[in-house]
Protein backbone atom coordinates (compact mmCIF):
# COMPACT_ATOMS: atom_id res chain seq x y z
CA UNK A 1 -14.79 -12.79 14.31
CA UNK A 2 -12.70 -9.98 15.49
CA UNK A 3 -14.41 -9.27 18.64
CA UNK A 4 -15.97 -10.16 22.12
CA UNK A 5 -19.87 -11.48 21.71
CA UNK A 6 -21.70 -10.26 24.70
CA UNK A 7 -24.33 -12.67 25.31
CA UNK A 8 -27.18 -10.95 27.27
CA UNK A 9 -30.70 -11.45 25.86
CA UNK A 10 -32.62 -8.73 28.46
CA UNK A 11 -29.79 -6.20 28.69
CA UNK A 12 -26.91 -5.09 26.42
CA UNK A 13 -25.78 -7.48 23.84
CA UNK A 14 -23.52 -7.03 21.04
CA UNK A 15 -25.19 -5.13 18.62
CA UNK A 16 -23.67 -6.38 15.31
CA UNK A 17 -26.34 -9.43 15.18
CA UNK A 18 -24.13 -11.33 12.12
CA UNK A 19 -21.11 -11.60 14.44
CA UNK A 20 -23.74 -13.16 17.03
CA UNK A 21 -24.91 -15.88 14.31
CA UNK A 22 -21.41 -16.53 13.39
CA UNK A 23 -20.62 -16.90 16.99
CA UNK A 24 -23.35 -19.43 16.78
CA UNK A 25 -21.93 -21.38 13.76
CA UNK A 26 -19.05 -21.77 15.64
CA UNK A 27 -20.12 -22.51 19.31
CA UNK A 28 -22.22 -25.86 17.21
CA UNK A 29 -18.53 -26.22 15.76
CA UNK A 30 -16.88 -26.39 18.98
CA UNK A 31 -19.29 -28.29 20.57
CA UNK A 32 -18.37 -31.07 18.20
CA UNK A 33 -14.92 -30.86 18.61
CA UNK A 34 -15.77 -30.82 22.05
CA UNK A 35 -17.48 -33.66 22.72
CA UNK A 36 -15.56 -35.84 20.55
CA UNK A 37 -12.77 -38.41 21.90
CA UNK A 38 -11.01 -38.25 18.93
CA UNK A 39 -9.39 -34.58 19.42
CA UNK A 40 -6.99 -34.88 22.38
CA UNK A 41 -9.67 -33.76 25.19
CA UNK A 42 -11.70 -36.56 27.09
CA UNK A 43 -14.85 -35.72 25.01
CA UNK A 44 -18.42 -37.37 26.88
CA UNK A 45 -17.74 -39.16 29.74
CA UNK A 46 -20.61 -39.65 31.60
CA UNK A 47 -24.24 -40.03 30.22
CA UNK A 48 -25.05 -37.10 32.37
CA UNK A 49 -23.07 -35.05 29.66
CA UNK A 50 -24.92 -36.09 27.04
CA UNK A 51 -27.98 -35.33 29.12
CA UNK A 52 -27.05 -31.68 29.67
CA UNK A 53 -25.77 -31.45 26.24
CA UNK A 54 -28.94 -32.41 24.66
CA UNK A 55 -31.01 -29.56 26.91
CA UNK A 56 -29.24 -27.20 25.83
CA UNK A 57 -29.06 -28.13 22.16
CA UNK A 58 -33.16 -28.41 22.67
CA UNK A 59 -33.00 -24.48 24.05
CA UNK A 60 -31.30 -23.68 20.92
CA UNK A 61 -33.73 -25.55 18.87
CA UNK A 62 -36.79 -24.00 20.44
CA UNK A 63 -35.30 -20.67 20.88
CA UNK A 64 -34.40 -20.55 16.66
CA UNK A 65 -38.07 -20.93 16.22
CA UNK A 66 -38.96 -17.06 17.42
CA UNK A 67 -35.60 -16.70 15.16
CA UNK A 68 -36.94 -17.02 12.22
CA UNK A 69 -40.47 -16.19 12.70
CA UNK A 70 -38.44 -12.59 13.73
CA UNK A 71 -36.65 -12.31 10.08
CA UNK A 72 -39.86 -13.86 8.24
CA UNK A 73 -41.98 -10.43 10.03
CA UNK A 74 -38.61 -8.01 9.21
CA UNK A 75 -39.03 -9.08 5.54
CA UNK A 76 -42.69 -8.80 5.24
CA UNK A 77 -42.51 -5.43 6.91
CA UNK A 78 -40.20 -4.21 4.81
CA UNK A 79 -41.64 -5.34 1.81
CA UNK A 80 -44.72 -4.05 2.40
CA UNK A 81 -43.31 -0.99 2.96
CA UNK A 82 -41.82 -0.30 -0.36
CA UNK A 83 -37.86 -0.84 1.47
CA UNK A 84 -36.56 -3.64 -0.74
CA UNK A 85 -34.66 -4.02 -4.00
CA UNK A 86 -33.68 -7.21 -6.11
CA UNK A 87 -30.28 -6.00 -7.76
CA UNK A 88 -31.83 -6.44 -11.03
CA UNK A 89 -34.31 -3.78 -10.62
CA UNK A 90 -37.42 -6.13 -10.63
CA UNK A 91 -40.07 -6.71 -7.95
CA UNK A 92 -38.71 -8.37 -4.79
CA UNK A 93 -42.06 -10.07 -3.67
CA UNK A 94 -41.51 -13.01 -5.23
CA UNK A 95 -37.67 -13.61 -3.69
CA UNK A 96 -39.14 -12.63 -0.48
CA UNK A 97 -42.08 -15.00 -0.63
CA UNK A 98 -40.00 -17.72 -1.56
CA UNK A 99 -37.54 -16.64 1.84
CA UNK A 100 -40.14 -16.32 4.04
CA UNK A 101 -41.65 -19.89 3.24
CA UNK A 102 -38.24 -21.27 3.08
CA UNK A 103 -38.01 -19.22 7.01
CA UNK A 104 -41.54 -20.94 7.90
CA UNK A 105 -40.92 -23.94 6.91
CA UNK A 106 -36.74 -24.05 8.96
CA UNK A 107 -38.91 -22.71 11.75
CA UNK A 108 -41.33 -25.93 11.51
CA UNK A 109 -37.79 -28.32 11.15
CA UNK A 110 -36.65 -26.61 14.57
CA UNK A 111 -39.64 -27.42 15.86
CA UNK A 112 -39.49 -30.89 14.86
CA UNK A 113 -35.94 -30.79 16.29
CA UNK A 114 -36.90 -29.48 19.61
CA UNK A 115 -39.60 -32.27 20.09
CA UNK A 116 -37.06 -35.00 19.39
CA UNK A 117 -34.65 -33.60 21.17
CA UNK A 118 -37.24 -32.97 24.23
CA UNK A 119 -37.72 -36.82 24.00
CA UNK A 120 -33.95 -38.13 23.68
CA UNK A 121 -33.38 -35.96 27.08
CA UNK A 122 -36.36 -37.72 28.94
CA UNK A 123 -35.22 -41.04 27.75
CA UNK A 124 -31.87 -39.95 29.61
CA UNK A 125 -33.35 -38.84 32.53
CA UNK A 126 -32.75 -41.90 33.91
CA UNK A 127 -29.53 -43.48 32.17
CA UNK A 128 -26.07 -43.72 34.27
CA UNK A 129 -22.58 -45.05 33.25
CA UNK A 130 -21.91 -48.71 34.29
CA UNK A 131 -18.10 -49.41 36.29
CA UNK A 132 -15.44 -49.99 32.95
CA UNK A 133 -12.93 -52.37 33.46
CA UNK A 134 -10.63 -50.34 31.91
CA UNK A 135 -11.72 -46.50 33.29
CA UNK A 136 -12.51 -47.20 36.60
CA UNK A 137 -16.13 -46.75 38.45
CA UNK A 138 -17.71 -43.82 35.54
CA UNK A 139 -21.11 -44.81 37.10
CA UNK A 140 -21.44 -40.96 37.62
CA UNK A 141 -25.04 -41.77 39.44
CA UNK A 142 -28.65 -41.62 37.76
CA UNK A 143 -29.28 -37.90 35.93
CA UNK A 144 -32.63 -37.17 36.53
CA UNK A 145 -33.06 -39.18 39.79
C-alpha cells in the first residue's frame, strides 16, 4: 500500500476500494501482532481488552455481510447486462454463479461469526482481571457493570 486510506463511510473515502480491502487484510494482521505478548508490546492486559476487541471484530463481521451481498448484486448486474468476459471467450454465467454462491454462502459464515462473536462479548460483559502476584492489582474493574 503506497498511500493514506481515508476511512469515512458517509463522506469522502479513498476511492481505490482494493487498497481499502488490503488495508483490511492488514489491520486483522496487526491486530494479531497486536494483541499478542509474544512481540515486544504488552499485548491483552485486561479482560476489558478482549471485551472491546471482540465488539469490534463483531462490527466487522456484521458489517462484511452487506459486503458481499454488495459484490454478489455488482456481478449479477453486470452479467445480466451483457458486461462480462471469461478470458477464454465462453459464457461467464456459470463462473459467476459459482462466485456469487461462493459470496452467499461467506456472507452466511459472517453471519455465523457475528452471532458467536455477539455471544463471547456478553459472556464478557461481566469478567474482570483478578490481583497477580507477579503484575500487581490488573483487576481493571467489571466491563459491562
Amino acid at each position: 500500500m503506497s498511500e493514506t486510506i481515508t476511512l469515512a463511510p458517509a463522506g469522502q473515502h479513498s476511492p481505490d476500494y482494493r487498497e481499502v480491502a488490503q488495508a483490511f487484510a492488514e489491520c486483522v494482521r496487526v491486530l494479531n501482532y497486536a494483541i499478542a505478548p509474544w512481540t515486544g508490546w504488552p499485548g491483552l492486559i485486561y479482560p476489558a481488552d478482549v471485551y472491546d476487541v471482540i465488539g469490534a471484530i463483531k462490527a466487522g463481521a456484521y458489517a462484511l455481510q452487506q459486503a458481499f451481498g454488495q459484490m454478489r448484486g455488482f456481478l449479477q448486474d453486470r452479467l445480466a447486462a451483457g458486461r462480462l468476459r471469461l478470458d477464454s471467450g465462453g459464457d461467464p454465467a456459470a463462473a459467476v454463479g459459482a462466485a456469487r454462491a461462493h459470496l452467499a454462502e461467506a456472507a452466511a459464515i459472517a453471519a455465523h461469526l457475528y452471532h458467536r462473536l455477539e455471544r463471547a462479548h456478553q459472556a464478557m460483559g461481566h469478567v474482570a482481571g483478578a490481583p497477580s502476584a507477579h503484575h500487581g492489582d490488573e483487576a481493571g474493574g467489571l466491563i459491562g457493570g
